[in-house]
N, C-alpha and C. Protein backbone atom coordinates (compact mmCIF):
# COMPACT_ATOMS: atom_id res chain seq x y z
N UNK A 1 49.99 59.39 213.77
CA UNK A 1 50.56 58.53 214.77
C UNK A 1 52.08 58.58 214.61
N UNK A 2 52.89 59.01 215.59
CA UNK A 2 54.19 58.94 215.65
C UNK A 2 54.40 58.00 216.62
N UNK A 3 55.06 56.95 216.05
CA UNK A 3 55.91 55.88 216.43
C UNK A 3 57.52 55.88 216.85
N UNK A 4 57.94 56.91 216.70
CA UNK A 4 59.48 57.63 216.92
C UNK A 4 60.58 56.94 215.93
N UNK A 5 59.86 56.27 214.89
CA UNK A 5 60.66 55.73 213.92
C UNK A 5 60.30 56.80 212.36
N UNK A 6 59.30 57.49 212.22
CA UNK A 6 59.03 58.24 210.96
C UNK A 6 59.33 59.79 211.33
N UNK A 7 60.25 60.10 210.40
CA UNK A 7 60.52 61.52 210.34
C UNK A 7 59.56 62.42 210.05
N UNK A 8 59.60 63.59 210.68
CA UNK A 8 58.91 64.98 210.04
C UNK A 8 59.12 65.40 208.91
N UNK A 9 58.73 65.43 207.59
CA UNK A 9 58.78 66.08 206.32
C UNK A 9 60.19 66.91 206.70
N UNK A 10 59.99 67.85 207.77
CA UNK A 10 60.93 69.17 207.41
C UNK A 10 62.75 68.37 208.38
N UNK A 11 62.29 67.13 208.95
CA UNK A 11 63.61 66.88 209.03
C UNK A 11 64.09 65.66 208.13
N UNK A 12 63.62 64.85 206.98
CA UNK A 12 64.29 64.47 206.38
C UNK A 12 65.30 64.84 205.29
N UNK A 13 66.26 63.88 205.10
CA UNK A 13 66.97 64.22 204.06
C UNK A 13 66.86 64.66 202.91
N UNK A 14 67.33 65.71 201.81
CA UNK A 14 67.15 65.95 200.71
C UNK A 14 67.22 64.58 199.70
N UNK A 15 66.42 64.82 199.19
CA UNK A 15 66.57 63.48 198.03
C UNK A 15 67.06 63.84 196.96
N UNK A 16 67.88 62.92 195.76
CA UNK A 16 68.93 63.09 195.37
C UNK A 16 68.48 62.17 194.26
N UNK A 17 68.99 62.19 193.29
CA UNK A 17 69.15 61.08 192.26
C UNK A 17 70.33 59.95 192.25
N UNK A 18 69.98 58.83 192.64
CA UNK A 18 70.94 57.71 192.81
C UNK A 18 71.61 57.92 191.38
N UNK A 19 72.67 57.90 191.80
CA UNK A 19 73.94 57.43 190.38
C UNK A 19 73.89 55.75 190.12
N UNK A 20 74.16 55.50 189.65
CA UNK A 20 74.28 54.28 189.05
C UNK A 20 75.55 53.71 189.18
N UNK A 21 75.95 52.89 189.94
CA UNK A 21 77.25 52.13 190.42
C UNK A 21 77.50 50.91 189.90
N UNK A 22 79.06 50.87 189.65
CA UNK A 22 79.33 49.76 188.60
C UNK A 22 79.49 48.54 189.73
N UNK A 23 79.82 47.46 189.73
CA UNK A 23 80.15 46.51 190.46
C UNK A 23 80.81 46.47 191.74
N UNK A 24 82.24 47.62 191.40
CA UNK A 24 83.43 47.73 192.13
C UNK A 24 83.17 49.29 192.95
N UNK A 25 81.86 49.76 192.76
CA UNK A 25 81.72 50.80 193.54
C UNK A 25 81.74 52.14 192.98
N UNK A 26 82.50 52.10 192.00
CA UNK A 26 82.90 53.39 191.00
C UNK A 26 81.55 53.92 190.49
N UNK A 27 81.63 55.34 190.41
CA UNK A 27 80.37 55.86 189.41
C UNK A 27 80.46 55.40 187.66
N UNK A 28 79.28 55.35 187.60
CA UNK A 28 79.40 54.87 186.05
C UNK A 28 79.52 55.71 185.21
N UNK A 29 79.56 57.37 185.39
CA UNK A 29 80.19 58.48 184.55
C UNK A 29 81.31 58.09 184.35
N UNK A 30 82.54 56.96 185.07
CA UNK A 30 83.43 57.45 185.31
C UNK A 30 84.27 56.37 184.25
N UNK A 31 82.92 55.73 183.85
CA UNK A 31 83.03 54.48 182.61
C UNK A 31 83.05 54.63 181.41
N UNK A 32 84.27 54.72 180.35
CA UNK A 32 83.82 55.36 179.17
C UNK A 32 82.99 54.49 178.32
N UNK A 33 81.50 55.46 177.55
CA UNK A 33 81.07 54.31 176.28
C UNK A 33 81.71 53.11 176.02
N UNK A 34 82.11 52.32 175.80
CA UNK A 34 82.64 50.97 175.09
C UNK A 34 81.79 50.64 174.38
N UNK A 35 81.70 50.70 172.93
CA UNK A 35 80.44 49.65 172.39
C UNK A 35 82.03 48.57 171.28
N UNK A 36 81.64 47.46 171.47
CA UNK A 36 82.81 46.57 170.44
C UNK A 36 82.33 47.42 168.97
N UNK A 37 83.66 47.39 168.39
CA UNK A 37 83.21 47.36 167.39
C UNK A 37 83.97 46.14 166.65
N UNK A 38 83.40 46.53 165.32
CA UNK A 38 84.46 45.64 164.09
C UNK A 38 84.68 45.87 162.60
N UNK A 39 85.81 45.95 162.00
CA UNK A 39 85.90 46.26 160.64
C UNK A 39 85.31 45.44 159.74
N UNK A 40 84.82 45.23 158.91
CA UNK A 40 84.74 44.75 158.01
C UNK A 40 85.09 45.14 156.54
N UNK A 41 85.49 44.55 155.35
CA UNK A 41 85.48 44.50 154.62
C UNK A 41 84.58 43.77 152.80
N UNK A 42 84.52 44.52 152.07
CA UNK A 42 83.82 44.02 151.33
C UNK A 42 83.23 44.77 149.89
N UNK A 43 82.88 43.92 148.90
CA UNK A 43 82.86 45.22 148.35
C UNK A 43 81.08 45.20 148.14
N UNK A 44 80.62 46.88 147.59
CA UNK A 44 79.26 46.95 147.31
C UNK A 44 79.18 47.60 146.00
N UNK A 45 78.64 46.89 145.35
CA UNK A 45 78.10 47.83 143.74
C UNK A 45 79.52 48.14 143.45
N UNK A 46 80.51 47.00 142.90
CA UNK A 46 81.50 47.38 142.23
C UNK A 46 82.61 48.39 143.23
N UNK A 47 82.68 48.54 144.36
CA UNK A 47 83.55 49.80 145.06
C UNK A 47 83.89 48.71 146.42
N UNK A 48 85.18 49.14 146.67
CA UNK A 48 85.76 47.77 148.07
C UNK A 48 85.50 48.76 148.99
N UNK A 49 85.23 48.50 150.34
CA UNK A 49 84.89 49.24 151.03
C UNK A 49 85.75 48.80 152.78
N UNK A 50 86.10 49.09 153.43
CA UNK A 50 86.44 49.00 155.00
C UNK A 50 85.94 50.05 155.94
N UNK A 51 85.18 49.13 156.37
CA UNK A 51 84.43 49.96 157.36
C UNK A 51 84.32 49.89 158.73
N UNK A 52 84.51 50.32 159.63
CA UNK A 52 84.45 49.98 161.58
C UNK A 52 83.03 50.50 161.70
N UNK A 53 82.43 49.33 162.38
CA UNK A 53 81.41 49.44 163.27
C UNK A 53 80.60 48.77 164.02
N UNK A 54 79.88 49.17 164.84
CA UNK A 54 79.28 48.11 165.79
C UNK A 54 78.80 47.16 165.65
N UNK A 55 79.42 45.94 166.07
CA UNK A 55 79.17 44.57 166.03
C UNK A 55 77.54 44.16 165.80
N UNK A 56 76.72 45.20 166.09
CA UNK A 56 75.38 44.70 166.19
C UNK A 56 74.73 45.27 164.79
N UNK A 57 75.26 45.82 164.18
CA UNK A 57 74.75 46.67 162.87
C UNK A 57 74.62 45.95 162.30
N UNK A 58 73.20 45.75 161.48
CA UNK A 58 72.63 44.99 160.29
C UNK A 58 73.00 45.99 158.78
N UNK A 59 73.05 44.85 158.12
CA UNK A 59 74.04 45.18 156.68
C UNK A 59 72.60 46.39 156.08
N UNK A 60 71.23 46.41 156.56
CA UNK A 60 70.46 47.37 156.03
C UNK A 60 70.81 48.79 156.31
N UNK A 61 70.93 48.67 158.48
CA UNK A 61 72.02 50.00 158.62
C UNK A 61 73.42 50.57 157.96
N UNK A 62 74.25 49.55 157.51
CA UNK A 62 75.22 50.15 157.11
C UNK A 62 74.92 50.85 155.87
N UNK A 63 74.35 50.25 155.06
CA UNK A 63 73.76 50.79 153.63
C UNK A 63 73.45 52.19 153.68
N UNK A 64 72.56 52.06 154.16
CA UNK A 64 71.92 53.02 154.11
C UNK A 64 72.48 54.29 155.33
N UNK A 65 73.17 54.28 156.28
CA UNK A 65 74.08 55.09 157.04
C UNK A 65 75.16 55.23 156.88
N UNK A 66 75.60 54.73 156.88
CA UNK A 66 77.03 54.48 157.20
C UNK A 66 77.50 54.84 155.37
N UNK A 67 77.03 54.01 154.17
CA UNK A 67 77.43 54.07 152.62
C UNK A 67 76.46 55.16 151.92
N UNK A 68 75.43 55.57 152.76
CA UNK A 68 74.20 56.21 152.34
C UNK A 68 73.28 55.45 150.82
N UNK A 69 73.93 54.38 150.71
CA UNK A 69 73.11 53.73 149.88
C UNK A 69 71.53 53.73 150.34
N UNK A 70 70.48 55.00 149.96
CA UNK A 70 69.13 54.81 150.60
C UNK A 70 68.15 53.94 149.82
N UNK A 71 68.62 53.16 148.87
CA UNK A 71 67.58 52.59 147.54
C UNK A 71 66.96 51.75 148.38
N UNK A 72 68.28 50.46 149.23
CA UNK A 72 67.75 49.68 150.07
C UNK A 72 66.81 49.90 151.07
N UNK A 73 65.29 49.96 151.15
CA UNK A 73 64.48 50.35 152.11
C UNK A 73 64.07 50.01 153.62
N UNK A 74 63.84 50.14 154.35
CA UNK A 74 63.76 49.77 155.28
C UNK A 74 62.21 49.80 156.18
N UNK A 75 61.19 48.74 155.72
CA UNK A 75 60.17 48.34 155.91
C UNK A 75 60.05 47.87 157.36
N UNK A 76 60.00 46.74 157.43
CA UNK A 76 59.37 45.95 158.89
C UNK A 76 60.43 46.31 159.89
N UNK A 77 61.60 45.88 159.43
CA UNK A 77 63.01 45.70 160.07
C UNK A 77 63.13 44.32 160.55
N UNK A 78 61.78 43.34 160.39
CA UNK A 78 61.65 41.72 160.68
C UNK A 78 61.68 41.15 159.54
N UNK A 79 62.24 41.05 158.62
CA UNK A 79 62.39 40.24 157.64
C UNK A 79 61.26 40.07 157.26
N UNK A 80 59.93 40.45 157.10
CA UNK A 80 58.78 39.76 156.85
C UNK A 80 58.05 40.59 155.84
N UNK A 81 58.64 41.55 155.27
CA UNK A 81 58.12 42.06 154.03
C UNK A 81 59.05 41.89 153.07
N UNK A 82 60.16 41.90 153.05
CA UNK A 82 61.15 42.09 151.81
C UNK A 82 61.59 43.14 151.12
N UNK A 83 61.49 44.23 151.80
CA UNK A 83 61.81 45.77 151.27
C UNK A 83 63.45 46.28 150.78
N UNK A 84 63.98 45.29 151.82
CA UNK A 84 65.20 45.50 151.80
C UNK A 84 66.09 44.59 151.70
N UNK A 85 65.64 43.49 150.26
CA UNK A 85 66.63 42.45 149.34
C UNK A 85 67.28 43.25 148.89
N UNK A 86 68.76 42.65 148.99
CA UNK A 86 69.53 42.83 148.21
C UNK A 86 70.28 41.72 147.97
N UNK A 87 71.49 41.50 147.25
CA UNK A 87 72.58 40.23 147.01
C UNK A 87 73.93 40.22 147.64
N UNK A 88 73.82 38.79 148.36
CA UNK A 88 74.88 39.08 148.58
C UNK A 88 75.62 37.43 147.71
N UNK A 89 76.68 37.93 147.53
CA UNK A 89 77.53 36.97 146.33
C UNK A 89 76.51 36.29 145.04
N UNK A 90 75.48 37.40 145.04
CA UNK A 90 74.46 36.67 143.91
C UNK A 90 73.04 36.06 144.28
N UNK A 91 73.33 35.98 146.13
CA UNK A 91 72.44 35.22 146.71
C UNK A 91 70.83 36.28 147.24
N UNK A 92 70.19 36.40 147.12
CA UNK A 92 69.28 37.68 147.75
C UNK A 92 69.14 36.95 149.22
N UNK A 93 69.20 38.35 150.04
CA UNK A 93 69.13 38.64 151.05
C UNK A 93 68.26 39.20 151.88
N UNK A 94 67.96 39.32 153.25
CA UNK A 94 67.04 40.53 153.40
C UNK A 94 68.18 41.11 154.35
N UNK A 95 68.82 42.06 153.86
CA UNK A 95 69.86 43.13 155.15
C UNK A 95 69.29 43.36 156.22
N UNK A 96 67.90 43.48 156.57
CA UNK A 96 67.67 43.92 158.08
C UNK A 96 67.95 42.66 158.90
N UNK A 97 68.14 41.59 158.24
CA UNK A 97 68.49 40.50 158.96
C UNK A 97 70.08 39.95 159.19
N UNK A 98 70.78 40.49 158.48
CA UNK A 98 71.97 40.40 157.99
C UNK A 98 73.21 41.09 158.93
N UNK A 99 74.04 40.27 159.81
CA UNK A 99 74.51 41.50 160.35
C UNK A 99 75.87 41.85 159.84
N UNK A 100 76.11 42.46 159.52
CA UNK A 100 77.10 43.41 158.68
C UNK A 100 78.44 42.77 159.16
N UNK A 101 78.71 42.27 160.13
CA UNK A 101 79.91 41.59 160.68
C UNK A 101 80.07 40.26 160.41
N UNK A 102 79.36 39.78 159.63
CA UNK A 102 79.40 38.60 158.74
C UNK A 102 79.77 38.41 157.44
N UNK A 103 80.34 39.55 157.05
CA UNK A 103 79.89 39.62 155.78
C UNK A 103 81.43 39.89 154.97
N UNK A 104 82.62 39.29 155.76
CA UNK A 104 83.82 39.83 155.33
C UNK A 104 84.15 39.44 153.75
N UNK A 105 85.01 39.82 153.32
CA UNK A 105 85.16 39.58 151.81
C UNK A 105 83.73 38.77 150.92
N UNK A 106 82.82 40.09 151.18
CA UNK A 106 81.91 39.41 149.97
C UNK A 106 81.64 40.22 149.01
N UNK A 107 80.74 40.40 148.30
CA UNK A 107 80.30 41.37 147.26
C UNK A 107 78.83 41.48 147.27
N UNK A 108 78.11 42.59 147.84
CA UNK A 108 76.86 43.25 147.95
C UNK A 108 76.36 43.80 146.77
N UNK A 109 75.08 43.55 146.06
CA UNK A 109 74.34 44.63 145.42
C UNK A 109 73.10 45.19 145.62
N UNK A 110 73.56 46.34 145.25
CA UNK A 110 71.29 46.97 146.06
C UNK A 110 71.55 47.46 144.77
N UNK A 111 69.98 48.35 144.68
CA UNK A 111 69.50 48.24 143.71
C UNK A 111 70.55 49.50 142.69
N UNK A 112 71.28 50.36 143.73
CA UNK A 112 71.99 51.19 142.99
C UNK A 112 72.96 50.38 142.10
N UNK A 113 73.29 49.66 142.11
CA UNK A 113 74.67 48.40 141.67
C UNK A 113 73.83 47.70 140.09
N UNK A 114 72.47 47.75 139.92
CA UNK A 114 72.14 46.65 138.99
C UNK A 114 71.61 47.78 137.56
N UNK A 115 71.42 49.25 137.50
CA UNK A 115 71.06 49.85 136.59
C UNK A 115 71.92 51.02 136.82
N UNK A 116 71.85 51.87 135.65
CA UNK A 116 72.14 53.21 135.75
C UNK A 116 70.43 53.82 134.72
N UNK A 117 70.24 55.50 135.29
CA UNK A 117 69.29 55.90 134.59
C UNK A 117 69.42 55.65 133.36
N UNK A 118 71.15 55.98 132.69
CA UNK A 118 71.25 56.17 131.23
C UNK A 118 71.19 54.33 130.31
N UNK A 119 71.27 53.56 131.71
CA UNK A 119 70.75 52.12 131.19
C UNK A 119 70.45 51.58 132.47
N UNK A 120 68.84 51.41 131.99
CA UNK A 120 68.32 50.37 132.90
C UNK A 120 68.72 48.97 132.95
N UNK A 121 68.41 48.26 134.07
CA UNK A 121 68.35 46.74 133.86
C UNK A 121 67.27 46.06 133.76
N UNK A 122 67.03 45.32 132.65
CA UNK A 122 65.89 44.85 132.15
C UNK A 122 64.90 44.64 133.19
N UNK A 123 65.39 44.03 134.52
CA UNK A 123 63.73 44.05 135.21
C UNK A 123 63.64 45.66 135.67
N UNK A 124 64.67 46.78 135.63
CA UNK A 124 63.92 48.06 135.89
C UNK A 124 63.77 48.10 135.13
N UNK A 125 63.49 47.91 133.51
CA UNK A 125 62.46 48.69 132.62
C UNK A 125 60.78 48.13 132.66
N UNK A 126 61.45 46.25 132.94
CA UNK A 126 59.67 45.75 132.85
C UNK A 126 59.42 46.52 134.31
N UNK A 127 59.69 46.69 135.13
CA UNK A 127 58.17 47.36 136.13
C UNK A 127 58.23 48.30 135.24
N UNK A 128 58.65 49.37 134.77
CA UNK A 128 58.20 50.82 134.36
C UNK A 128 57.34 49.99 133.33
N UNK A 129 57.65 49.29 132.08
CA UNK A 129 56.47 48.84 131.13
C UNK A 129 55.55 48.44 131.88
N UNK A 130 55.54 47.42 132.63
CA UNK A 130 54.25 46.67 132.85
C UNK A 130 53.45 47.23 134.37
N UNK A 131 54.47 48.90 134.30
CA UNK A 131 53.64 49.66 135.70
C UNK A 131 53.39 49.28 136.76
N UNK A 132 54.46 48.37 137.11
CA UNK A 132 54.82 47.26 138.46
C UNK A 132 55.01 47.80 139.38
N UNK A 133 54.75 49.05 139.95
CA UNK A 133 54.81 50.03 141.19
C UNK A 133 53.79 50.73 141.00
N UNK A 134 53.52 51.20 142.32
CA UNK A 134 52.59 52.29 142.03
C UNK A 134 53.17 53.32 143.61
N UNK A 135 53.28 52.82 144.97
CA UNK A 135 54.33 54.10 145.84
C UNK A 135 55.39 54.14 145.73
N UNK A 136 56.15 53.03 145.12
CA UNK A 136 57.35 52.62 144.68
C UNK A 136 58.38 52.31 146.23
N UNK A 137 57.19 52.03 147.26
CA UNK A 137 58.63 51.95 148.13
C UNK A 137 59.06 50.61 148.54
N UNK A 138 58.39 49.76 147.92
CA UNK A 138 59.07 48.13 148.07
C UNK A 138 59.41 47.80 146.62
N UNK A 139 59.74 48.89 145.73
CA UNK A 139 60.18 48.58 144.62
C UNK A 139 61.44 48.00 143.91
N UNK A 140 62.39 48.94 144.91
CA UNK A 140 63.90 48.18 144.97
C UNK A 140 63.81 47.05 145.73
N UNK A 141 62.89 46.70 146.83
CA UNK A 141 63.50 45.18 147.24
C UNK A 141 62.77 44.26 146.43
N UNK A 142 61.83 44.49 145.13
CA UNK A 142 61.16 43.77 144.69
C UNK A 142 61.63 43.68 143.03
N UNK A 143 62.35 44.56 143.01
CA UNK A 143 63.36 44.22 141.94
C UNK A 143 64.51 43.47 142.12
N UNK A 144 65.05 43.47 143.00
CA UNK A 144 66.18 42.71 143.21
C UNK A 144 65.88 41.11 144.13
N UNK A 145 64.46 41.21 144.43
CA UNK A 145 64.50 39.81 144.53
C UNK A 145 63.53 39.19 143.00
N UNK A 146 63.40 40.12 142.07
CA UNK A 146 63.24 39.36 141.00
C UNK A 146 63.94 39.30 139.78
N UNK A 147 65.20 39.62 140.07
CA UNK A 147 66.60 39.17 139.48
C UNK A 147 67.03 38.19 139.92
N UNK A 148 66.63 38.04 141.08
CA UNK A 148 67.03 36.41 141.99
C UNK A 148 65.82 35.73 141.39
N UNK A 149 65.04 35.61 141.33
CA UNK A 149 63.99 34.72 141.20
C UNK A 149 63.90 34.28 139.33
N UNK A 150 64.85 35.24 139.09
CA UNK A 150 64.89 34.90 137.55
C UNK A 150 66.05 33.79 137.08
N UNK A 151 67.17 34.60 138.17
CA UNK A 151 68.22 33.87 138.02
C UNK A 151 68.27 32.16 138.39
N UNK A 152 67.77 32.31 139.54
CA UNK A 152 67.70 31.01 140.18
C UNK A 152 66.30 29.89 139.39
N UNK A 153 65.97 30.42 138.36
CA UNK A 153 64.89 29.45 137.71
C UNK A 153 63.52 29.71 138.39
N UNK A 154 63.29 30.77 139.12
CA UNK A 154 61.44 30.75 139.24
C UNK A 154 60.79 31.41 138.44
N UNK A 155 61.27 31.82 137.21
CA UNK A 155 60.27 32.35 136.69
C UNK A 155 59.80 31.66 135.42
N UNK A 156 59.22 30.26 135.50
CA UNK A 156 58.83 29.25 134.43
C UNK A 156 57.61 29.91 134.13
N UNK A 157 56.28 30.47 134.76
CA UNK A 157 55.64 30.84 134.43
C UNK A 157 55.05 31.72 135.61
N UNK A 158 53.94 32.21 135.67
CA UNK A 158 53.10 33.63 136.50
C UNK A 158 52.97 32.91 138.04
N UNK A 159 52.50 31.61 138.01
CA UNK A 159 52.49 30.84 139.59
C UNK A 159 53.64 30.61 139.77
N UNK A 160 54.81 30.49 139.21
CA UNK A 160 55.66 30.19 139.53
C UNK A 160 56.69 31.46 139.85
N UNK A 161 56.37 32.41 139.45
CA UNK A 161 57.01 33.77 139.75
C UNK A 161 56.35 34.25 141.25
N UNK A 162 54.52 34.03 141.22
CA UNK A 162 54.44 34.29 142.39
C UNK A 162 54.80 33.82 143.78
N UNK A 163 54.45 32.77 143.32
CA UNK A 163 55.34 31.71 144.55
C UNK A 163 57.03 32.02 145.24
N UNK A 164 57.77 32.02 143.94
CA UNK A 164 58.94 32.83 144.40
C UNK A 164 58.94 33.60 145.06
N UNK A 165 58.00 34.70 144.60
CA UNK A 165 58.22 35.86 144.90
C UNK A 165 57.25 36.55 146.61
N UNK A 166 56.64 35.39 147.19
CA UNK A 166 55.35 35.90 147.97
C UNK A 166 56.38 36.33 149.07
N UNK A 167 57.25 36.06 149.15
CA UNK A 167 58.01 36.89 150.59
C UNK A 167 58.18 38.17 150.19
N UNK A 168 58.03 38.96 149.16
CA UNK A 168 58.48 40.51 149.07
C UNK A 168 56.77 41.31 148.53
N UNK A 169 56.44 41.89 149.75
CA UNK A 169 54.79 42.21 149.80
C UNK A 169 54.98 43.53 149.34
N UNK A 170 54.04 43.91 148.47
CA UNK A 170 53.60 45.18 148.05
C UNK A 170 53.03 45.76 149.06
N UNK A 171 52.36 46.61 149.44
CA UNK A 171 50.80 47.49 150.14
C UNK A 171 49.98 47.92 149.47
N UNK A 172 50.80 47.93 147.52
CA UNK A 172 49.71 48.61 146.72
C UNK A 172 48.85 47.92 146.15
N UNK A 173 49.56 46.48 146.53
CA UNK A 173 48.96 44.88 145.80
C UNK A 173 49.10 45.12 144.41
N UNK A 174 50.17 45.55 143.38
CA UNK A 174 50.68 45.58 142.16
C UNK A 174 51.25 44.20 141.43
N UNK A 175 50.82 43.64 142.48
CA UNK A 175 51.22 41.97 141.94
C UNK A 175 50.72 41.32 141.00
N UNK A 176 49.91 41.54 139.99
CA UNK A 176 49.70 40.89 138.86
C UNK A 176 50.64 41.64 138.26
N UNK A 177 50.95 42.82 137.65
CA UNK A 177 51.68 43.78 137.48
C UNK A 177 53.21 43.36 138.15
N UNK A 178 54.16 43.03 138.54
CA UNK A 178 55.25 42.66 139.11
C UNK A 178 55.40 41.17 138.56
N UNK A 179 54.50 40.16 138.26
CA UNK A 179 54.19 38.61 137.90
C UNK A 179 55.05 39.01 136.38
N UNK A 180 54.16 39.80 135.53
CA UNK A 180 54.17 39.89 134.29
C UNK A 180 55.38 41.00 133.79
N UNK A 181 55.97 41.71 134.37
CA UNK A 181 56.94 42.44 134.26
C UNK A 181 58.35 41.32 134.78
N UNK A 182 58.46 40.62 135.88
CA UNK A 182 59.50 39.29 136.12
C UNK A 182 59.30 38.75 134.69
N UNK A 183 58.14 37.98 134.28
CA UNK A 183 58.20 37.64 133.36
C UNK A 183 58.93 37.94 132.40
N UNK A 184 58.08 39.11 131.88
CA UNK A 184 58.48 40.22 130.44
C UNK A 184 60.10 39.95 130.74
N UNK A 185 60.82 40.48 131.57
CA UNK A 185 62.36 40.97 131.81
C UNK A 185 63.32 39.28 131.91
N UNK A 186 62.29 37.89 132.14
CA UNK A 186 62.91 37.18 132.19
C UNK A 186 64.07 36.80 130.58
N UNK A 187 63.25 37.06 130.02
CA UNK A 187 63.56 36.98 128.57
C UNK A 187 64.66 38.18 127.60
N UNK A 188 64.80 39.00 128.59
CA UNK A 188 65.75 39.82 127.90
C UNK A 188 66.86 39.60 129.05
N UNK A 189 67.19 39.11 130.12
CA UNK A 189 68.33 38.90 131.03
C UNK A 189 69.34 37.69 130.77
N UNK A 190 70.54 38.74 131.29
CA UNK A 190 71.73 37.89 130.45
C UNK A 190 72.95 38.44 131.19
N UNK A 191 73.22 37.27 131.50
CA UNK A 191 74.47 37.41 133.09
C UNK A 191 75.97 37.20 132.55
């Protein structure tokens, strides 16, 4: 049915890909990237650092991109496992929550900052004694939130370590094993 309002296939227009127009009419090629950024400053594991970057970057991205610090892991990216504690001014953290533009003159540690191979720090030796890992990949955030949990007084006894500690989840369920290694290491730590 021709109504004298619908074209013939062979006389319509070529179709085209709409460009994308800014407000004022302009093509938006014609818009350069802008993302804000921002410097920050601060130091990590003993080293001061200044860094520019996007306002939206969580202190887990910078770590691990930007400093290549990879110890800090990067699990859920929702705060809801604990893979990626670290300290900030002493305080544990979870960096995927953290956004890096907050964080001016402070002092960061991941797990590279608290041992060296040629000396461990007492809670990295209790997991290796008390075999407190087994894929090892929530191991750094589960060491360094049980330097916090030592520091800050939770580790009076095994319920009381777990309790502290139930925000930073294994997958291998090594948690009796992690209880008793906090423990073990509570007793040789010394700030």
């Amino acid at each position: 049915m021709n109504d004298g309002h619908s074209l013939a296939p062979e006389s319509r227009p070529a179709m085209t890909a709409a460009r994308p127009l800014r407000a004022d009419g302009e093509s938006r090629e014609a818009v350069p990237d802008i993302r804000p950024t921002v410097t920050t400053r601060f130091a990590v594991n003993g080293r001061f650092h200044a860094v520019e970057h996007d306002v939206r970057v969580t202190l887990l991205d910078l770590l691990r991109e930007r400093l290549g610090l990879t110890g800090t892991k990067k699990g859920c990216d929702h705060g809801q496992c604990g893979a990626c504690t670290v300290h900030v001014n002493g305080e544990a953290v979870l960096s995927c929550l953290t956004l890096a533009a907050s964080l001016e003159d402070v002092v960061v540690t991941t797990i590279e900052g608290v041992g060296s191979p040629e000396k461990l720090h007492p809670m990295q030796q209790a997991f290796i004694d008390h075999d407190a890992l087994q894929c090892g990949y929530c191991t750094p955030g589960q060491i360094m939130a049980a330097i916090a949990c030592v520091r800050d007084g939770g580790a009076r006894d095994a319920s009381s370590v777990r309790e502290w500690m139930s925000g930073t989840l294994c997958r291998c369920a090594a948690y009796p094993q992690i209880a008793s290694a906090v423990l073990d290491a509570a007793g040789k730590m010394v700030d």
